[in-house]
Protein backbone atom coordinates (compact mmCIF):
# COMPACT_ATOMS: atom_id res chain seq x y z
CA UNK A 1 0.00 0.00 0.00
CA UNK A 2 2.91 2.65 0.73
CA UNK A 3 4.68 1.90 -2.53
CA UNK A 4 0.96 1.81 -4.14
CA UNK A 5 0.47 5.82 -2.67
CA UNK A 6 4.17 6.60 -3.61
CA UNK A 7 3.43 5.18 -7.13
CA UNK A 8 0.75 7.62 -7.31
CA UNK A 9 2.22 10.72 -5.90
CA UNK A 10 5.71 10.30 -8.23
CA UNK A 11 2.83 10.47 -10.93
CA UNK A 12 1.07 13.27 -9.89
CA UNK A 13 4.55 15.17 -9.70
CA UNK A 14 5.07 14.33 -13.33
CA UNK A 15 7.84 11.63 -12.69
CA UNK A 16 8.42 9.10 -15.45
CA UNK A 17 7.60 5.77 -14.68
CA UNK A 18 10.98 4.50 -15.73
CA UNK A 19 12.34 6.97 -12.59
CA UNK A 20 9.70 5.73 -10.37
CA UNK A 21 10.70 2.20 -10.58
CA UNK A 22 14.27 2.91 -10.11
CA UNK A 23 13.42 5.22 -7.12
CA UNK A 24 10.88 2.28 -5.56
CA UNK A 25 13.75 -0.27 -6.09
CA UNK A 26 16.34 1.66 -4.11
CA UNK A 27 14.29 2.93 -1.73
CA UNK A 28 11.95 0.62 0.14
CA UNK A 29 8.37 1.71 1.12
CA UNK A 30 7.91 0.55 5.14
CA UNK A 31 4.31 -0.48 6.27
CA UNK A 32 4.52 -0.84 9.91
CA UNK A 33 7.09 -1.75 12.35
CA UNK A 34 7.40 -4.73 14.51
CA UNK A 35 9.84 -5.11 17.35
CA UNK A 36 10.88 -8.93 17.12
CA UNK A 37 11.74 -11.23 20.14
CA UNK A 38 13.82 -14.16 18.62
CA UNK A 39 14.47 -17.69 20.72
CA UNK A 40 16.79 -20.11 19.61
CA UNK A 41 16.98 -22.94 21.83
CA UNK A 42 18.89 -26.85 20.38
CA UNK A 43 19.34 -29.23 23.20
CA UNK A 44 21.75 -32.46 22.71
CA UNK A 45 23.13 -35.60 24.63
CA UNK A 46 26.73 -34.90 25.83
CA UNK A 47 28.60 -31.44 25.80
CA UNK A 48 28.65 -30.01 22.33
CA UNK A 49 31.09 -27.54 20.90
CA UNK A 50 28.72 -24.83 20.66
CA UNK A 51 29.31 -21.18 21.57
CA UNK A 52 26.53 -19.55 22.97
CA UNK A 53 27.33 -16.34 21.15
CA UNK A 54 27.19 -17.98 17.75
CA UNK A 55 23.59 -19.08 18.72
CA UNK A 56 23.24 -15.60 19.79
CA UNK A 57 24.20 -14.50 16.01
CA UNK A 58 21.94 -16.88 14.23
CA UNK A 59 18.94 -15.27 16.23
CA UNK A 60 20.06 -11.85 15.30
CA UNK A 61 20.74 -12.86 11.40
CA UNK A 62 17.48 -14.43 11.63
CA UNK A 63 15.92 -11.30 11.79
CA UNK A 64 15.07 -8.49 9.14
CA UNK A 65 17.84 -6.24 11.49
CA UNK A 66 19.53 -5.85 14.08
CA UNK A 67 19.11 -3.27 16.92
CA UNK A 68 21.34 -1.38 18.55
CA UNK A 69 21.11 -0.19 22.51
CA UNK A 70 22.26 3.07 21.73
CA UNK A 71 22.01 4.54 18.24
CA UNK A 72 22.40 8.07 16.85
CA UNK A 73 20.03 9.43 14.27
CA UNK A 74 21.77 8.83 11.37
CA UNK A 75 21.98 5.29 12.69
CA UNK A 76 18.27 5.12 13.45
CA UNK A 77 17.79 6.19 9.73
CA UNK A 78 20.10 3.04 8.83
CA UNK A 79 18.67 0.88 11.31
CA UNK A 80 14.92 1.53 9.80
CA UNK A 81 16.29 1.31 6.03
CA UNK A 82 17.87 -2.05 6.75
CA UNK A 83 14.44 -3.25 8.93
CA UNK A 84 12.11 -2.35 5.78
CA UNK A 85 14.13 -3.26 2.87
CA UNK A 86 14.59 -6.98 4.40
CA UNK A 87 10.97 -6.86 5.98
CA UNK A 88 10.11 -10.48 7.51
CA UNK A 89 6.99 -11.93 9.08
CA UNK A 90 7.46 -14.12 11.93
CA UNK A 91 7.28 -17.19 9.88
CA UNK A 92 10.27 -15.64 7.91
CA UNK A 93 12.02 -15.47 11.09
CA UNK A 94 11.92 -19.25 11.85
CA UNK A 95 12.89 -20.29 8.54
CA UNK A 96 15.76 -17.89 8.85
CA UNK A 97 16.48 -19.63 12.32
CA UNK A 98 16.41 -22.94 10.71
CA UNK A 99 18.32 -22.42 7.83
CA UNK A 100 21.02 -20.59 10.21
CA UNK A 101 21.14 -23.35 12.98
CA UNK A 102 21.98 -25.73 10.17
CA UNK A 103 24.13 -23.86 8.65
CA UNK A 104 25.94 -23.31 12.01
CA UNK A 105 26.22 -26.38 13.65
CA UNK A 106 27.01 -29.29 10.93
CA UNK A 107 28.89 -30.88 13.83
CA UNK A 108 25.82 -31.58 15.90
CA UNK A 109 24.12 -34.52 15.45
CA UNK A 110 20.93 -35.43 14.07
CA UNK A 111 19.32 -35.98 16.85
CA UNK A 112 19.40 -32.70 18.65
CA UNK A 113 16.36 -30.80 18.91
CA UNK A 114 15.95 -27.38 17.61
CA UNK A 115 13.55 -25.05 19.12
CA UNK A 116 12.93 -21.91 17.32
CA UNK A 117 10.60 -19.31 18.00
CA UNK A 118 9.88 -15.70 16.63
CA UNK A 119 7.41 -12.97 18.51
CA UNK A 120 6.92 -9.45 16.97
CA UNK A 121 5.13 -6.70 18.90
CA UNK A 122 2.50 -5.34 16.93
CA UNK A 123 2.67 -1.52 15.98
CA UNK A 124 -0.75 -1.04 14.77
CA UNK A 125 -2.74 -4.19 16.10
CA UNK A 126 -4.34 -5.35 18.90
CA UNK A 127 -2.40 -8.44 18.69
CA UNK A 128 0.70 -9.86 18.38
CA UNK A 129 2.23 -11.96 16.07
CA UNK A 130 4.25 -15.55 16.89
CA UNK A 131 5.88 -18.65 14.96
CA UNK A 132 7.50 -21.29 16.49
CA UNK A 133 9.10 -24.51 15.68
CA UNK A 134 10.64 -27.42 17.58
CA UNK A 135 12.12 -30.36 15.18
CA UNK A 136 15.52 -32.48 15.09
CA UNK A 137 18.40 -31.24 13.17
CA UNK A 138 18.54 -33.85 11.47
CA UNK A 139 14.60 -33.27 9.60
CA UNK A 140 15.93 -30.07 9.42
CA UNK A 141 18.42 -30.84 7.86
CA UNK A 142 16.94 -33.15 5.22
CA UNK A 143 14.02 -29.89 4.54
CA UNK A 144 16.83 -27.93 3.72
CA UNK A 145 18.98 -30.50 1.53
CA UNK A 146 15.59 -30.94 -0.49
């Protein structure tokens, strides 16, 4: 719907089309904004090389940005940009978390169980929105391969 109005206000101003798709292509038009809560969780038999802060970066990654504690404006701006030209619903966000968990951890086996789960505050609903997974890494695995 934004890039629908901003289609029709570049043509109202007179702006070839050929322009307007180059400026809707480099610049992307945000809906609303959710503030995502991402849970990665993989539980295994034994004590696996795993580094928490590499599980840490998959649930970041999995997300359409990252956030920062303490931004400037100019980072805000960035911050937003990156948010709305990668925008992700929840379910986005646990395929993202499976995809990264395999990708991470080929040395884990099969057998451990990967819980993923995504919740996004709501910006202009009365609800919230939530996705979440639990499955071996090994089906995961085989999803992915196929």
């Amino acid at each position: 719907m934004s890039e629908s109005r901003a289609r029709d206000k570049l043509a109202q101003l007179g702006v070839d089309e050929e322009t307007t798709e180059e400026f809707l292509d480099a610049v992307p038009q945000p809906g609303h904004s959710q503030r995502g809560h991402a849970t990665l969780t993989i539980t295994t038999d034994g004590h696996p090389d795993v580094d928490l802060r590499d599980v840490i970066d998959v649930a970041r990654d999995s997300m359409s940005a990252r956030i920062y504690n303490m931004a400037k404006r100019p980072d805000e701006d960035h911050m937003t940009y990156e948010a709305h030209a990668d925008a992700k619903f929840v379910e986005d966000c646990v395929r993202a978390l499976a995809e990264g968990a395999v990708d991470e951890f080929p040395h884990l086996s099969d057998d451990a169980v990967v819980h993923m789960k995504q919740s996004n505050d709501e910006s202009i609903h009365q609800h919230n929105a939530h996705a979440e997974r639990e499955v071996t890494l090994g089906d995961l695995r085989n999803e992915l391969d196929r």
